[in-house]
C-alpha atoms as a PDB file:
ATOM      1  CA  UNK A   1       0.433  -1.266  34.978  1.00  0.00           C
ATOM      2  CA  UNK A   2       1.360   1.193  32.201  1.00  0.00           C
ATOM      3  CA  UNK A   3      -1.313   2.897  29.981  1.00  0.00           C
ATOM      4  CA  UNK A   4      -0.466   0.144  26.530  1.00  0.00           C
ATOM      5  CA  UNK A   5      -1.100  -2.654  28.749  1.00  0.00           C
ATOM      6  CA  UNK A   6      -4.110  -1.553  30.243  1.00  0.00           C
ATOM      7  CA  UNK A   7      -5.646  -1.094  26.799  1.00  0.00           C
ATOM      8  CA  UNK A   8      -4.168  -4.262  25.210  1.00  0.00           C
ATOM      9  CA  UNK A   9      -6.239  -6.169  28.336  1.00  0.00           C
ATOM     10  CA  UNK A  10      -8.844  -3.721  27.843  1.00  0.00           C
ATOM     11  CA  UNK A  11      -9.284  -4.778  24.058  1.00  0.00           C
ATOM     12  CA  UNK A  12      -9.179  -7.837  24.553  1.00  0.00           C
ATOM     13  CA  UNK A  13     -11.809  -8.148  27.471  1.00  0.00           C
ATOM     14  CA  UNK A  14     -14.063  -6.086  25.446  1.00  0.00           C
ATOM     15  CA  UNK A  15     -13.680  -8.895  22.655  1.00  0.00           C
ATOM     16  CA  UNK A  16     -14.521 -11.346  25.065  1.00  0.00           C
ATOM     17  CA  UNK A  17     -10.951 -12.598  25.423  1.00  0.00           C
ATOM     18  CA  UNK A  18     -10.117 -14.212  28.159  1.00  0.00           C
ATOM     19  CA  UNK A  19      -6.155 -13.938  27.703  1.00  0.00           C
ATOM     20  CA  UNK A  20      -3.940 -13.891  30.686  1.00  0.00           C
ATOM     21  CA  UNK A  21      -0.870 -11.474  29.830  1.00  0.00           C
ATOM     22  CA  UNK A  22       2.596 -12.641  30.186  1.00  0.00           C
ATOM     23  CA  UNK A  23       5.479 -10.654  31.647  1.00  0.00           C
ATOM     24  CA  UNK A  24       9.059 -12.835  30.250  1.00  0.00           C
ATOM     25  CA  UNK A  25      11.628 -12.148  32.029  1.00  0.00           C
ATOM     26  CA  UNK A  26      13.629 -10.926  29.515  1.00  0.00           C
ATOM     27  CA  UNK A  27      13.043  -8.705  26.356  1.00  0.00           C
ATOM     28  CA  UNK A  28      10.463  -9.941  23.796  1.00  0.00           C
ATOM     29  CA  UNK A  29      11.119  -7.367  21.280  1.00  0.00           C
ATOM     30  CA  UNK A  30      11.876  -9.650  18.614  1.00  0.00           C
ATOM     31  CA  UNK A  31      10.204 -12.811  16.836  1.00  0.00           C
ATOM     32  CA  UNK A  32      13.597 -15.309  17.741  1.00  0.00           C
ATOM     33  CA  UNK A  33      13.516 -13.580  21.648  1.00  0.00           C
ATOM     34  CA  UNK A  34       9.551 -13.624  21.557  1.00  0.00           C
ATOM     35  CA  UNK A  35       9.780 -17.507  20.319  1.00  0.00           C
ATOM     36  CA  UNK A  36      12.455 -18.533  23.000  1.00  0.00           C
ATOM     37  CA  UNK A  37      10.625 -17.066  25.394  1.00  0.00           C
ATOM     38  CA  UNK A  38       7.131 -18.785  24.921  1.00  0.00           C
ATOM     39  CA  UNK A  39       8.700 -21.598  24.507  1.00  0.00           C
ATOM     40  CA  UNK A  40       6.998 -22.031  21.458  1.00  0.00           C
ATOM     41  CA  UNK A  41       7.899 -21.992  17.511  1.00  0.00           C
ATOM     42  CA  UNK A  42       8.799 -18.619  15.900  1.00  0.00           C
ATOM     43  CA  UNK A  43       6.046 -18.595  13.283  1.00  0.00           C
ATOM     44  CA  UNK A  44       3.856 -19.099  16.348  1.00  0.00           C
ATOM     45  CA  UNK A  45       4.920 -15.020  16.807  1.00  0.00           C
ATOM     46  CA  UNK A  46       2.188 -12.668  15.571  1.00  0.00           C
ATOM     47  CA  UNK A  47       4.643  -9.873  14.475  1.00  0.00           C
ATOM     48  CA  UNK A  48       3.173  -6.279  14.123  1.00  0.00           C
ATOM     49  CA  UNK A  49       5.034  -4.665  11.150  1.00  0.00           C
ATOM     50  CA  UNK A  50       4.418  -1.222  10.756  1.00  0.00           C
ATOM     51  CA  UNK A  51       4.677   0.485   7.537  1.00  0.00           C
ATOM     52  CA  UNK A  52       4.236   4.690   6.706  1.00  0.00           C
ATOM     53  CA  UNK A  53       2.156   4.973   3.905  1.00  0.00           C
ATOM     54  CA  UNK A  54       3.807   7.346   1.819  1.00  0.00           C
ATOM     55  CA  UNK A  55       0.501   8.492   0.275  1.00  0.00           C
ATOM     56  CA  UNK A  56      -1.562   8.936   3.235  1.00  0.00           C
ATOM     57  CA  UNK A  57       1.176   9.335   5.732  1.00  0.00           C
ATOM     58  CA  UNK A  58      -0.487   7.324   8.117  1.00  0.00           C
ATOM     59  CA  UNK A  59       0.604   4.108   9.584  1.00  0.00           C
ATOM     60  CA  UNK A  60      -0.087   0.841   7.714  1.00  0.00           C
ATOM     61  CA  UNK A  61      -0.342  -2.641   9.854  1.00  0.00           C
ATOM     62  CA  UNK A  62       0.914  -6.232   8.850  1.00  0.00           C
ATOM     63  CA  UNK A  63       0.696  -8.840  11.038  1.00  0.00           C
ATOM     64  CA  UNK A  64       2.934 -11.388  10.070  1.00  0.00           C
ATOM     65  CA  UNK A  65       4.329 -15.212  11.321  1.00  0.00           C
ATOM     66  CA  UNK A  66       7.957 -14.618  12.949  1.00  0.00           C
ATOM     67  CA  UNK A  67       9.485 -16.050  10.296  1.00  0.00           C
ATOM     68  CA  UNK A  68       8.308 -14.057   7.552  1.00  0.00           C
ATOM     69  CA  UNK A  69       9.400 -10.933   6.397  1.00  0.00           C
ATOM     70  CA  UNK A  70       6.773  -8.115   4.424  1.00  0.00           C
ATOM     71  CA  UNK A  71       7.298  -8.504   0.843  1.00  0.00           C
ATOM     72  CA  UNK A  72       7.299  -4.362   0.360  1.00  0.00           C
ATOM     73  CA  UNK A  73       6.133  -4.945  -3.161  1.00  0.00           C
ATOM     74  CA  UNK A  74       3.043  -6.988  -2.077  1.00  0.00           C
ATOM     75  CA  UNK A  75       2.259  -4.952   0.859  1.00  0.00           C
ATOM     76  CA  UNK A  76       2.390  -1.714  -1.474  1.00  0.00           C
ATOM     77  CA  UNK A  77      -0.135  -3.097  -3.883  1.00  0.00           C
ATOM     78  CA  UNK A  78      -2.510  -4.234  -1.020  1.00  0.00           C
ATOM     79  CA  UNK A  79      -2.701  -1.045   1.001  1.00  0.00           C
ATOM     80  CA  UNK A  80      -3.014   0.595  -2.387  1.00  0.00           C
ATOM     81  CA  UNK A  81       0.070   3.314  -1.711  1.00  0.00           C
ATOM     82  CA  UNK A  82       3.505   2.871  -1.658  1.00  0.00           C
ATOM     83  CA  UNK A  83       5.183   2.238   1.552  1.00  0.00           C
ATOM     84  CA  UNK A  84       7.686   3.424   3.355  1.00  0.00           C
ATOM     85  CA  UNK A  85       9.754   3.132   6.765  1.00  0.00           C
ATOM     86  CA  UNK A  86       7.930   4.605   9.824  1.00  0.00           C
ATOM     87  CA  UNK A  87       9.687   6.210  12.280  1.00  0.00           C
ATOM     88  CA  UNK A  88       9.389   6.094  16.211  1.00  0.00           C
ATOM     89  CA  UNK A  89       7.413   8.977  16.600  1.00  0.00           C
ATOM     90  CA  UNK A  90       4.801   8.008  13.846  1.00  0.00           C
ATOM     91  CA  UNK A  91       4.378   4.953  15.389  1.00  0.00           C
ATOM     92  CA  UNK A  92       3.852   6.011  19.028  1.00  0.00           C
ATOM     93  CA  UNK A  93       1.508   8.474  17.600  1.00  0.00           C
ATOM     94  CA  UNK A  94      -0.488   7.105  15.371  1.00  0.00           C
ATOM     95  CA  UNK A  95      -0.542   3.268  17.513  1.00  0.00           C
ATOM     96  CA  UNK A  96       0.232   4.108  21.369  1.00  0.00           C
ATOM     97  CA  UNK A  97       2.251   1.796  21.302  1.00  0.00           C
ATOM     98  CA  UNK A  98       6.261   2.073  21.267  1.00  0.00           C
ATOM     99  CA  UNK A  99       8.915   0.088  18.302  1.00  0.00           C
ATOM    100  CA  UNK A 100       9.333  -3.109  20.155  1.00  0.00           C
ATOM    101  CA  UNK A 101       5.793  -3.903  21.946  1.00  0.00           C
ATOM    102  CA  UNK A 102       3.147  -2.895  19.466  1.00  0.00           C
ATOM    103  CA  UNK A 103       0.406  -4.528  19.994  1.00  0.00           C
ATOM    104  CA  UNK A 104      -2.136  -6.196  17.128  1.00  0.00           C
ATOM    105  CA  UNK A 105      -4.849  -4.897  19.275  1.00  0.00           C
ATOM    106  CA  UNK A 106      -6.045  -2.088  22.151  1.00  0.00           C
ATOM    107  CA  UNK A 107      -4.054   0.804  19.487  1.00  0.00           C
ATOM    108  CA  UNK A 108      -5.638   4.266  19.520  1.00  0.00           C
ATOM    109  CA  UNK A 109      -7.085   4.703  16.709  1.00  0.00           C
ATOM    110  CA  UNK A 110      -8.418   2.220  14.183  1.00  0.00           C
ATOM    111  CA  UNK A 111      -5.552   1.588  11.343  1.00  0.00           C
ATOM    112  CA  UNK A 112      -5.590  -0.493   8.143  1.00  0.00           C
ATOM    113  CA  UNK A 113      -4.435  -3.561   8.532  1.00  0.00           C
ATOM    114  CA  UNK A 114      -3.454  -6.956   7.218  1.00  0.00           C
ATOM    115  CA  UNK A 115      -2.971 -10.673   8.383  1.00  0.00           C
ATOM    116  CA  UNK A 116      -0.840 -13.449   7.298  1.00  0.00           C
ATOM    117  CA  UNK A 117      -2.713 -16.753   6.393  1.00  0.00           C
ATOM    118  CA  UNK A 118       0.130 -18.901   7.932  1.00  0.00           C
ATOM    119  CA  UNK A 119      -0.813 -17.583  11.137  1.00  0.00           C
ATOM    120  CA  UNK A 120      -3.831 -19.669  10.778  1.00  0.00           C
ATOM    121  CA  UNK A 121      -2.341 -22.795  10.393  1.00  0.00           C
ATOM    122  CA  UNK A 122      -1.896 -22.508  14.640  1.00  0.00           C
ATOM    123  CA  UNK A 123      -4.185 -23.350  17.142  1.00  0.00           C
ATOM    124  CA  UNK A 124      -2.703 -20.919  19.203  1.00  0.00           C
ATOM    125  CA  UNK A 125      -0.183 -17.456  18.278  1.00  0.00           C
ATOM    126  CA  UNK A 126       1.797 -15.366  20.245  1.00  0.00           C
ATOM    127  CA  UNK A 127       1.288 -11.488  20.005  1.00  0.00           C
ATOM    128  CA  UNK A 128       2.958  -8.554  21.591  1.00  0.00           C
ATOM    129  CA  UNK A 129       0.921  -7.361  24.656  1.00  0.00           C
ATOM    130  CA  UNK A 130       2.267  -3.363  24.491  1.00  0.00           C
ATOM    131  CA  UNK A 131       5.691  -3.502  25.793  1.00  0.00           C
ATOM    132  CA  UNK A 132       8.765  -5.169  24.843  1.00  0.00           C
ATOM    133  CA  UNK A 133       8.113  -7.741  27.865  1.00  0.00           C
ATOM    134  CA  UNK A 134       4.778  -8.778  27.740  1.00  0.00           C
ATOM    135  CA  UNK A 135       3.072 -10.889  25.695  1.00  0.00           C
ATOM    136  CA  UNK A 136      -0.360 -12.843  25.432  1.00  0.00           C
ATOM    137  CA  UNK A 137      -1.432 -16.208  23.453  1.00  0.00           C
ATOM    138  CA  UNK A 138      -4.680 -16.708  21.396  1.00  0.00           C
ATOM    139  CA  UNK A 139      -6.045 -18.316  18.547  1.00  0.00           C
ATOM    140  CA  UNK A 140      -5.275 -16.844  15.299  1.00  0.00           C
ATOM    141  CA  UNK A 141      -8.832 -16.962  14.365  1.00  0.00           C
ATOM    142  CA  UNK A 142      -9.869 -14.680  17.445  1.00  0.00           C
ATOM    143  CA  UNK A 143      -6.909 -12.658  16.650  1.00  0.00           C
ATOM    144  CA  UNK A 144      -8.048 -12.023  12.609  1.00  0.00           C
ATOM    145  CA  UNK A 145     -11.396 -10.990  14.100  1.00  0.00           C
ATOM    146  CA  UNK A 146     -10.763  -8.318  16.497  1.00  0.00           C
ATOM    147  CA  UNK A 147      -8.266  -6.752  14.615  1.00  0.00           C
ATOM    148  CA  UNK A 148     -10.547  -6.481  11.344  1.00  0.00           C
ATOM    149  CA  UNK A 149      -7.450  -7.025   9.538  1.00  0.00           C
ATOM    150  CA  UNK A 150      -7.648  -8.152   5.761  1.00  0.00           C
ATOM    151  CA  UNK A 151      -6.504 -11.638   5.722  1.00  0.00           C
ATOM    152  CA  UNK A 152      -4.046 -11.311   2.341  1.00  0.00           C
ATOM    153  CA  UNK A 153      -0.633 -12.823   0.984  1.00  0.00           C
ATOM    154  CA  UNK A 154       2.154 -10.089   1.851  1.00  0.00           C
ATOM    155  CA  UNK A 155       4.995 -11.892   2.750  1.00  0.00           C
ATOM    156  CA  UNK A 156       8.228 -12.750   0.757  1.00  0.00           C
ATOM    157  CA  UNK A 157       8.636 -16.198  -1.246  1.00  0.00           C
END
């Protein structure tokens, strides 16, 4: 099992999540392939969009429904800096996880971070589980609370 799946399962386990990881046979690295894989409907997909906040230079999280897309204006004004594209190695770094199966929980380090509401209109949300291949489900509501993200409007129109 690699080292980000271990600590995605360890996160969650500590948060007294019983999840059961998924490995799809085919690449989940996006919300349309993460959707058609689950079998379930794309705003079901908690996305984790990560953001370099010019400012601080530290990574900024928003997770967001598969369908929507970070409103950079909004999501400047909430984490209070301007933001800009994060790179690969930022992202590793500062998450543990790689571009393609970060995780909304088990990251290194604690990072700010942001929810969408319409992920709450679910009873249940896929999230990426730490590589592009494995996912888990959960309730939204369990998901806002162990990732102490701000729930906040960030998404385009």
């Amino acid at each position: 099992m690699s080292k980000s799946l271990k600590r995605v399962e360890t996160a969650l386990a500590d948060a007294g999540q019983t999840v059961r990881i998924v490995e799809m046979p085919g690449s989940t690295r996006t919300a349309e392939e993460a959707a058609a894989a689950a079998g379930c409907a794309i705003d079901q997909i908690a996305k984790s969009i990560i953001f370099r906040g010019e400012d601080t230079g530290h990574v900024v999280l928003f997770i967001t429904a598969g369908g929507n897309r970070v409103d950079p204006a909004r999501a400047s004004a909430l984490a209070g800096q301007p933001l800009g594209r994060a790179d690969a190695d930022l992202v590793r770094a500062e998450t543990g996880f790689a571009i393609g199966g970060v995780a909304p929980v088990g990251l290194i380090a604690p990072v700010q971070a942001f929810f969408d509401p319409r992920l709450l209109e679910f009873d249940v949300v896929w999230a990426a589980a730490g590589t592009p291949r494995h996912v888990f489900a959960i309730d939204p509501r369990k998901l806002l609370e162990i990732t102490a993200a701000t729930r906040a409007d960030f998404v385009q129109g």
